[in-house]
PDB file of N, CA and C in Angstrom:
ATOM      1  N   UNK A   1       0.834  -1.171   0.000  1.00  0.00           N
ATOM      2  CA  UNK A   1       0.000   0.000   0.000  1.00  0.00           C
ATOM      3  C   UNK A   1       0.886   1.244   0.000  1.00  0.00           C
ATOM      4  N   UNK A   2       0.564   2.170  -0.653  1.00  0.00           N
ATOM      5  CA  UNK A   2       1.158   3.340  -0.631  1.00  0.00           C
ATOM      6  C   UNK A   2       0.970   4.824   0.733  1.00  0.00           C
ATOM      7  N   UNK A   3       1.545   5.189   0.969  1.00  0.00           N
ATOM      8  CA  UNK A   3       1.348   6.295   2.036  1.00  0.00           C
ATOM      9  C   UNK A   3       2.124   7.138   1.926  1.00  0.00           C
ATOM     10  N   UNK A   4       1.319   8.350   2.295  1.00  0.00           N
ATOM     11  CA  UNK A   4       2.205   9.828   2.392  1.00  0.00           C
ATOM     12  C   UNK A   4       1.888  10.541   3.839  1.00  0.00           C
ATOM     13  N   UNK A   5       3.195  10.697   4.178  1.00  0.00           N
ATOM     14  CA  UNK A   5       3.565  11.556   5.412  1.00  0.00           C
ATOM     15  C   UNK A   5       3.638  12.633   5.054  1.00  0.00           C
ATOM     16  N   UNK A   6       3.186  14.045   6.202  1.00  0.00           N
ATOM     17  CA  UNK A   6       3.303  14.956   6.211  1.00  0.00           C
ATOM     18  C   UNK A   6       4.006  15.424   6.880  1.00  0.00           C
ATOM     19  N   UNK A   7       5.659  15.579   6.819  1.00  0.00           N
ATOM     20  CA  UNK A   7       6.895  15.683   7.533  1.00  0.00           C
ATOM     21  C   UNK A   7       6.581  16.754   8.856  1.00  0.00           C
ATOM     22  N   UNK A   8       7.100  16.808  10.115  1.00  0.00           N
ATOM     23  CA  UNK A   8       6.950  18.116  11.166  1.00  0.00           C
ATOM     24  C   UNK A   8       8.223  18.338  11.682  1.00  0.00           C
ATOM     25  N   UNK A   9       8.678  19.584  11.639  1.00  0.00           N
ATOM     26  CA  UNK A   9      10.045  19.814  12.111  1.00  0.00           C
ATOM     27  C   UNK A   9      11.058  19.520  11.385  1.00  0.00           C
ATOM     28  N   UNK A  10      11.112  19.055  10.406  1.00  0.00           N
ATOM     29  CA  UNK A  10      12.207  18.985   9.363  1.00  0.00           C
ATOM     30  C   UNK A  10      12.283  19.659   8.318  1.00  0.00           C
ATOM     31  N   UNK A  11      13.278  19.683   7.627  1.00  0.00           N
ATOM     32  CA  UNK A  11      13.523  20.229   6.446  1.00  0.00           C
ATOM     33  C   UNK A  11      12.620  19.540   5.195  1.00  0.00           C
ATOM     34  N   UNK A  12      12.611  18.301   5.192  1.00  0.00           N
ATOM     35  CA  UNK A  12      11.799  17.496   4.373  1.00  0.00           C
ATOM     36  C   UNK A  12      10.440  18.092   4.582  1.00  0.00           C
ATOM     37  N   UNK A  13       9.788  18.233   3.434  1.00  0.00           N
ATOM     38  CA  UNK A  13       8.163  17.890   3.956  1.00  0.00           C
ATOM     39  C   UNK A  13       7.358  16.829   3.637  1.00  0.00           C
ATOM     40  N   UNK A  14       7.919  16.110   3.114  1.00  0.00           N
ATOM     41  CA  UNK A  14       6.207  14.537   3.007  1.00  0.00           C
ATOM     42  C   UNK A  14       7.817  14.027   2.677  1.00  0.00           C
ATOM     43  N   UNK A  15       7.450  12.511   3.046  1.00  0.00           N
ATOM     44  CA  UNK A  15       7.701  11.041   2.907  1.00  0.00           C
ATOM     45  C   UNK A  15       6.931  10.383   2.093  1.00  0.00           C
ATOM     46  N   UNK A  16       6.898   9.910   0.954  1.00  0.00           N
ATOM     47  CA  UNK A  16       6.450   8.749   0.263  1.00  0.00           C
ATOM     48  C   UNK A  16       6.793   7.636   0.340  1.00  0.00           C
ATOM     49  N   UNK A  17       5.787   6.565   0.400  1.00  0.00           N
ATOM     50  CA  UNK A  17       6.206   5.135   0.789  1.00  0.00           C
ATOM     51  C   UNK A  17       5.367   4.544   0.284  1.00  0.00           C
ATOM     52  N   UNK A  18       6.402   2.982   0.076  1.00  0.00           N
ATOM     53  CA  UNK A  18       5.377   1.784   0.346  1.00  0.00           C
ATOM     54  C   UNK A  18       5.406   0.495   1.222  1.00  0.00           C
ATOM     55  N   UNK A  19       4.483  -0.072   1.621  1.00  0.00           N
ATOM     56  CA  UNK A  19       4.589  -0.915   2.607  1.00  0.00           C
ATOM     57  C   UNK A  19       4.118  -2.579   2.023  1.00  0.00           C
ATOM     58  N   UNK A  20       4.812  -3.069   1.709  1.00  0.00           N
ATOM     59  CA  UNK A  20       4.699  -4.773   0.814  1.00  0.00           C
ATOM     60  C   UNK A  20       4.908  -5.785   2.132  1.00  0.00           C
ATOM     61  N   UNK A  21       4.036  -6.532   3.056  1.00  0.00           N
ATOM     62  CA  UNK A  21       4.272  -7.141   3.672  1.00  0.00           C
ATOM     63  C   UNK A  21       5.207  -6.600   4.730  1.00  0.00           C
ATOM     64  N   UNK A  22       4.834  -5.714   5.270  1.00  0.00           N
ATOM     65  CA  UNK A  22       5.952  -5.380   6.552  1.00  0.00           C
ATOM     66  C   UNK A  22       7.127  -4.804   6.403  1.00  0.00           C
ATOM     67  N   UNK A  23       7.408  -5.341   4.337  1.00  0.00           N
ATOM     68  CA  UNK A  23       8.645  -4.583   4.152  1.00  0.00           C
ATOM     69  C   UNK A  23       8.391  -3.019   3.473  1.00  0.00           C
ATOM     70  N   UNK A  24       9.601  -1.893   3.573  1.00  0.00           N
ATOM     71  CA  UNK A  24       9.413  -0.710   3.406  1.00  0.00           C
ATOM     72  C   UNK A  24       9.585  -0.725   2.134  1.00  0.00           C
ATOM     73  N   UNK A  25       9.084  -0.253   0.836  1.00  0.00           N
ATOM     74  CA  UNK A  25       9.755   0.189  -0.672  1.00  0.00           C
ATOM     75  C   UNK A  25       9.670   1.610  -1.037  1.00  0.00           C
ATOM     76  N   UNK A  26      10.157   1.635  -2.300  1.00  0.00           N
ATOM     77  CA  UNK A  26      10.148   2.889  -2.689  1.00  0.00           C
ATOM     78  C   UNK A  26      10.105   4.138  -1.835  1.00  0.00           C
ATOM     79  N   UNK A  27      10.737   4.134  -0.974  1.00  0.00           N
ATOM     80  CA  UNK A  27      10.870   5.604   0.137  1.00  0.00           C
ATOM     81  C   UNK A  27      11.303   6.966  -0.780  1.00  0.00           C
ATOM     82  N   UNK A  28      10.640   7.880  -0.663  1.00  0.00           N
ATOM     83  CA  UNK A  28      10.919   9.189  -1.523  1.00  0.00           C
ATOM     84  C   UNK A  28      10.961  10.425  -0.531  1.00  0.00           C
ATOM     85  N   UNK A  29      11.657  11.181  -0.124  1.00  0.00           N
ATOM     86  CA  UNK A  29      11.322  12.558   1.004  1.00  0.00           C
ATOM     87  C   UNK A  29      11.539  13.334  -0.304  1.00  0.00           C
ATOM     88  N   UNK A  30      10.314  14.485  -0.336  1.00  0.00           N
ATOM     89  CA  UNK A  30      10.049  15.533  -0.541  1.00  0.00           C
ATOM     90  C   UNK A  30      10.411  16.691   0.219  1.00  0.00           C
ATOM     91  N   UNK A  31      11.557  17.510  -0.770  1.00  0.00           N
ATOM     92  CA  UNK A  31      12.453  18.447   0.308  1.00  0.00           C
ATOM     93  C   UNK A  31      13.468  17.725   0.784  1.00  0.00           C
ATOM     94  N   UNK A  32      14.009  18.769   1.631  1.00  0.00           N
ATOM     95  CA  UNK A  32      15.279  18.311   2.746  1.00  0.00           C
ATOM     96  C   UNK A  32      16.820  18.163   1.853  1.00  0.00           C
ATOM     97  N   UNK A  33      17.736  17.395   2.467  1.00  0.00           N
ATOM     98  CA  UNK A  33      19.414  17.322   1.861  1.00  0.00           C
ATOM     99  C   UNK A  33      19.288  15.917   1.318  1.00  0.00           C
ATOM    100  N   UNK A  34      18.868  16.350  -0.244  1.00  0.00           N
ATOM    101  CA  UNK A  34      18.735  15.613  -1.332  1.00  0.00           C
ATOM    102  C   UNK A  34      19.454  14.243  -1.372  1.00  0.00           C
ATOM    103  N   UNK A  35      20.360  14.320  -0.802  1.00  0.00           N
ATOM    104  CA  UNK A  35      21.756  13.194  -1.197  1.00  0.00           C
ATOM    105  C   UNK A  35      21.137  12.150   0.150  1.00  0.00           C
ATOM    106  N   UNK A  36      21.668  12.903   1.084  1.00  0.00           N
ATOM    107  CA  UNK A  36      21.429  12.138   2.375  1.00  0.00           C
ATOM    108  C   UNK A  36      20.046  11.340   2.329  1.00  0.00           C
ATOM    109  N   UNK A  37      19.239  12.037   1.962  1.00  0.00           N
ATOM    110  CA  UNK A  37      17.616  11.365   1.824  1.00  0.00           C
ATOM    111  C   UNK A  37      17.502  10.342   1.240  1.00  0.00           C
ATOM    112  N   UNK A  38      18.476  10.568  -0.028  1.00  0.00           N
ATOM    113  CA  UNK A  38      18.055   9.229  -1.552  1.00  0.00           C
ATOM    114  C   UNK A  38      18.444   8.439  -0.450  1.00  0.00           C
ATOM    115  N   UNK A  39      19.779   8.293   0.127  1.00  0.00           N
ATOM    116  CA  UNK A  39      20.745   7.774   0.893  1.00  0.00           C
ATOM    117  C   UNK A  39      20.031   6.188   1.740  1.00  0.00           C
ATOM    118  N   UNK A  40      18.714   7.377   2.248  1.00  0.00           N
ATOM    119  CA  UNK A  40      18.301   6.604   3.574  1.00  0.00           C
ATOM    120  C   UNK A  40      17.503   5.799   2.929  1.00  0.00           C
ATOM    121  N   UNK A  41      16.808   5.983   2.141  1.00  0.00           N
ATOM    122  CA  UNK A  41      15.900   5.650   1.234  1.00  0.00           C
ATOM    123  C   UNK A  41      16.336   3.572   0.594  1.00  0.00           C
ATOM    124  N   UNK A  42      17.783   4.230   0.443  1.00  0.00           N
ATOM    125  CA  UNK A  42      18.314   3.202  -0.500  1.00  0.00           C
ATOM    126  C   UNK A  42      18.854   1.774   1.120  1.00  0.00           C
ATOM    127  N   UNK A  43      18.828   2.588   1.690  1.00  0.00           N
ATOM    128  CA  UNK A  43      19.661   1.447   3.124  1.00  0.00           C
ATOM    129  C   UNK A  43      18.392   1.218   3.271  1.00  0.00           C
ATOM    130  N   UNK A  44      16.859   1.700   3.520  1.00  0.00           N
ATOM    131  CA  UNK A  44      15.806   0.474   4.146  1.00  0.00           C
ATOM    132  C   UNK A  44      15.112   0.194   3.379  1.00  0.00           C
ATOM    133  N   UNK A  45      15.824   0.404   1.994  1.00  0.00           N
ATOM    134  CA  UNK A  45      15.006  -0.635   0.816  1.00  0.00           C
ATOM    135  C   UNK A  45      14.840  -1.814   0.907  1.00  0.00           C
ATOM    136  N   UNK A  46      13.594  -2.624   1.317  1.00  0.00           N
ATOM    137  CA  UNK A  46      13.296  -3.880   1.460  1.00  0.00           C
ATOM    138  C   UNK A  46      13.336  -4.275   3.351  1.00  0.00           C
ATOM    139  N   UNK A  47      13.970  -3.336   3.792  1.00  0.00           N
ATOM    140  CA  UNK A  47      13.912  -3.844   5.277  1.00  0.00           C
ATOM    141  C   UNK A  47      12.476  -3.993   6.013  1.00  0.00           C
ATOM    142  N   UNK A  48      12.225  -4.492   6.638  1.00  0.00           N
ATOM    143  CA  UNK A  48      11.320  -4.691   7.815  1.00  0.00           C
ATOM    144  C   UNK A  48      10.851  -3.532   8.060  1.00  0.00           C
ATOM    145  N   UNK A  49       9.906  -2.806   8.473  1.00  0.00           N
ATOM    146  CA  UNK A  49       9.542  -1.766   9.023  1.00  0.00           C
ATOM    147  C   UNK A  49       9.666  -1.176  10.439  1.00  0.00           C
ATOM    148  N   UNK A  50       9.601  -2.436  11.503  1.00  0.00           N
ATOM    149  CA  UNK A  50       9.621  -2.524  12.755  1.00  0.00           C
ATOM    150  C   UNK A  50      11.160  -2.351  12.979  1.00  0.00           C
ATOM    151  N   UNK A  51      11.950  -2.891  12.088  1.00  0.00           N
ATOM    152  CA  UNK A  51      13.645  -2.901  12.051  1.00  0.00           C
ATOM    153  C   UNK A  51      14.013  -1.382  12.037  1.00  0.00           C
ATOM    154  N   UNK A  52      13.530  -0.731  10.587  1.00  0.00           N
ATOM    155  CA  UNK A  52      13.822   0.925  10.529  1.00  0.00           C
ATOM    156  C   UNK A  52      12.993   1.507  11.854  1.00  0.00           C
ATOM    157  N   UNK A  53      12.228   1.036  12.227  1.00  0.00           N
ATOM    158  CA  UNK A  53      11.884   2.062  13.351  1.00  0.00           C
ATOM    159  C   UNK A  53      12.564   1.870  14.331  1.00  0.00           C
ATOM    160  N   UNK A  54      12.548   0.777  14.717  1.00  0.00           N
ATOM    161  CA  UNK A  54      14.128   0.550  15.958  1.00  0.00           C
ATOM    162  C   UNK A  54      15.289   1.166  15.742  1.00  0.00           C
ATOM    163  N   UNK A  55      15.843   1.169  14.683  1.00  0.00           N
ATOM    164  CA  UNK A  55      17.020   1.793  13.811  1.00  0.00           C
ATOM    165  C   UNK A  55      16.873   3.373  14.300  1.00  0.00           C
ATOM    166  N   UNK A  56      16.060   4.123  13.885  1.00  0.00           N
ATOM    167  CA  UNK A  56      15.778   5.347  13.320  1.00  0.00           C
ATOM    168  C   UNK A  56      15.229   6.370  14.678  1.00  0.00           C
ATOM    169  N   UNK A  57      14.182   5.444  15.031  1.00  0.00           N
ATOM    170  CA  UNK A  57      13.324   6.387  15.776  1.00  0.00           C
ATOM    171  C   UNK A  57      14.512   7.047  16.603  1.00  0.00           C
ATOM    172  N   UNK A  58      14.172   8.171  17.660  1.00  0.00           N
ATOM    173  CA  UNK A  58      14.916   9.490  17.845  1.00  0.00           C
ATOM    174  C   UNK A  58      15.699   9.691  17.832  1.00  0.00           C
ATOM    175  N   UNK A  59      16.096   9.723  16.931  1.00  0.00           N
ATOM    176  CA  UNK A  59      17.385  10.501  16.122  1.00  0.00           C
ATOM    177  C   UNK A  59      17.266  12.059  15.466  1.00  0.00           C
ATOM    178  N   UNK A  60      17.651  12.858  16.134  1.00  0.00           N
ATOM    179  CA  UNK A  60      17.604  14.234  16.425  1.00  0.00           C
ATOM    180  C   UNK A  60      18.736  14.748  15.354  1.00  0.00           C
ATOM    181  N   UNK A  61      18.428  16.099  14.945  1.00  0.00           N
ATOM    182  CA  UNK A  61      18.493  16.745  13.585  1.00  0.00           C
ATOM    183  C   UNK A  61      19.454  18.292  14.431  1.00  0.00           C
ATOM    184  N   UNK A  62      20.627  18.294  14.795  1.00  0.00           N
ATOM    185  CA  UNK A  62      21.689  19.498  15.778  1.00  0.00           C
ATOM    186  C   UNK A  62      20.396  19.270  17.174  1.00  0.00           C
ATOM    187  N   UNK A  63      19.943  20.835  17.502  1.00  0.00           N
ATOM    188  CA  UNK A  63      19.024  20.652  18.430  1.00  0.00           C
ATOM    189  C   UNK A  63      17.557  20.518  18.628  1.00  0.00           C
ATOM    190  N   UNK A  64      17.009  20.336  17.008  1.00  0.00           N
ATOM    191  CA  UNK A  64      15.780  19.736  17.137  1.00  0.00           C
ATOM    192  C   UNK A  64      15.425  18.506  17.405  1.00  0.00           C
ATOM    193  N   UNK A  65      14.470  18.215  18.214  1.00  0.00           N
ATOM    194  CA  UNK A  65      14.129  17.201  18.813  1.00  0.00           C
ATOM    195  C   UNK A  65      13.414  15.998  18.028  1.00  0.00           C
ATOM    196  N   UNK A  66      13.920  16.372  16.799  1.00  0.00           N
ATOM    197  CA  UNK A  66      13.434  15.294  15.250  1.00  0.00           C
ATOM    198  C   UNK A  66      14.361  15.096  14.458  1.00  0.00           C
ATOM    199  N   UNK A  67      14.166  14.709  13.223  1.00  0.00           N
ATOM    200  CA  UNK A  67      15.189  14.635  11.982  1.00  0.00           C
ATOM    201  C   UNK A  67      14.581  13.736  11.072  1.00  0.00           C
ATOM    202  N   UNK A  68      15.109  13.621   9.925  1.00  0.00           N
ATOM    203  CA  UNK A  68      14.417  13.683   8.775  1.00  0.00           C
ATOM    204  C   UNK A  68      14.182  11.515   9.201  1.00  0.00           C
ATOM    205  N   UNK A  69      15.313  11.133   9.195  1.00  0.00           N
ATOM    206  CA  UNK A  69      15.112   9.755   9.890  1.00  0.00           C
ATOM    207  C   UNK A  69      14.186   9.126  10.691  1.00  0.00           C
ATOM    208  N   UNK A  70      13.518  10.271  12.309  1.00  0.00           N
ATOM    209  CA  UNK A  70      13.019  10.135  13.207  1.00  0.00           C
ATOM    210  C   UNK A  70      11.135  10.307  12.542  1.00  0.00           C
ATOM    211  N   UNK A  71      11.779  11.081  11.513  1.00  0.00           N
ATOM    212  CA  UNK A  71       9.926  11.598  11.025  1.00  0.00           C
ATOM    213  C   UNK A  71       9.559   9.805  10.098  1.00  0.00           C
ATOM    214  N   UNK A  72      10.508   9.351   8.872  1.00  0.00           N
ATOM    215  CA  UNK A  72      10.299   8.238   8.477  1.00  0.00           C
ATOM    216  C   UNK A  72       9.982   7.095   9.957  1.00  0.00           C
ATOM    217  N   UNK A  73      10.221   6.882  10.509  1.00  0.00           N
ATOM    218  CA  UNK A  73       9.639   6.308  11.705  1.00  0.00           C
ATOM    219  C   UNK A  73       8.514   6.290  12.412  1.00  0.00           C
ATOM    220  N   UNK A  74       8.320   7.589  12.598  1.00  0.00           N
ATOM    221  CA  UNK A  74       6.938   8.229  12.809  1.00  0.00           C
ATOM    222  C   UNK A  74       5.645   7.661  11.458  1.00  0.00           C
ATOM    223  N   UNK A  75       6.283   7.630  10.407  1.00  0.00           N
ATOM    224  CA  UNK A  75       5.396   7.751   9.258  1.00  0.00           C
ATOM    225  C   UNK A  75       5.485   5.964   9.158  1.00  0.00           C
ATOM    226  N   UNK A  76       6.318   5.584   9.745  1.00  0.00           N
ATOM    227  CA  UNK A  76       5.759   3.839   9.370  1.00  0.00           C
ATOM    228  C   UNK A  76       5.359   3.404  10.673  1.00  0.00           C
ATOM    229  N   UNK A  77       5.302   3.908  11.912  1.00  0.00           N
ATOM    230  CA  UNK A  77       4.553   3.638  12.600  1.00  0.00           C
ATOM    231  C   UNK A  77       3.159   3.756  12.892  1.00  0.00           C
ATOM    232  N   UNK A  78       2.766   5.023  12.246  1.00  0.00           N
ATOM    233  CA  UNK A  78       1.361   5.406  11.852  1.00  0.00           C
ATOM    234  C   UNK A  78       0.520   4.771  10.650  1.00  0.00           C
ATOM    235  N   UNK A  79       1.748   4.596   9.654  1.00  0.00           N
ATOM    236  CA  UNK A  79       1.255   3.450   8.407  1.00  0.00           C
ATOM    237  C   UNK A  79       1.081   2.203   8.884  1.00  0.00           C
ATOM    238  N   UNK A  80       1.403   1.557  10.133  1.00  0.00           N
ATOM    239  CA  UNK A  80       1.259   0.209  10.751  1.00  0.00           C
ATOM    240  C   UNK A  80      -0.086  -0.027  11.312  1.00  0.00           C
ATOM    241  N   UNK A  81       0.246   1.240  12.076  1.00  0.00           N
ATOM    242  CA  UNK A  81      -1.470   1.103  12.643  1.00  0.00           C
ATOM    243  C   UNK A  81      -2.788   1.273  11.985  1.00  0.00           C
ATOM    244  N   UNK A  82      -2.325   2.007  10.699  1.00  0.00           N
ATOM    245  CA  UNK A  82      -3.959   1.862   9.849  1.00  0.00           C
ATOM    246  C   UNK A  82      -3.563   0.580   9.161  1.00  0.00           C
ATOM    247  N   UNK A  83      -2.825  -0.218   9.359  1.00  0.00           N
ATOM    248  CA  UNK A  83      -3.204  -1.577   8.390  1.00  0.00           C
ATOM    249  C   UNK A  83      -3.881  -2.609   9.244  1.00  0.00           C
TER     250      UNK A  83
END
């Protein structure tokens, strides 16, 4: 299934995704540091979802209390619960 996040506190604003059996695909951030994003995109291609959120979740962006990582987490944890 496909889902779009609406990024908060980051530079990014939406996350595009898809979710194939638990695993994450096609991850896209809209906005933010282009390189780094494809980046992250390309490391939880195919991973577990529950894995990137263990991975990811708060992981803070200098002194905001988010980051572009911590929001993809947010956005597959919320994509978990509507399935």
């Amino acid at each position: 299934m496909h889902y779009e996040y609406a990024t908060r506190g980051t530079c990014s604003r939406t996350i595009l995704f898809d979710l194939e059996d638990g695993k994450v695909k096609n991850v896209q951030f809209i906005g933010g540091c282009n390189g780094n994003l494809k980046g992250i995109g390309k490391l939880v291609e195919g991973m577990d979802a529950q894995e990137v959120i263990s991975r990811v979740e708060g992981v803070n962006c200098g002194s905001k209390p988010t980051s572009c990582p911590d929001q993809l987490a947010q956005a597959l944890k919320q994509a978990l619960a509507q399935a």
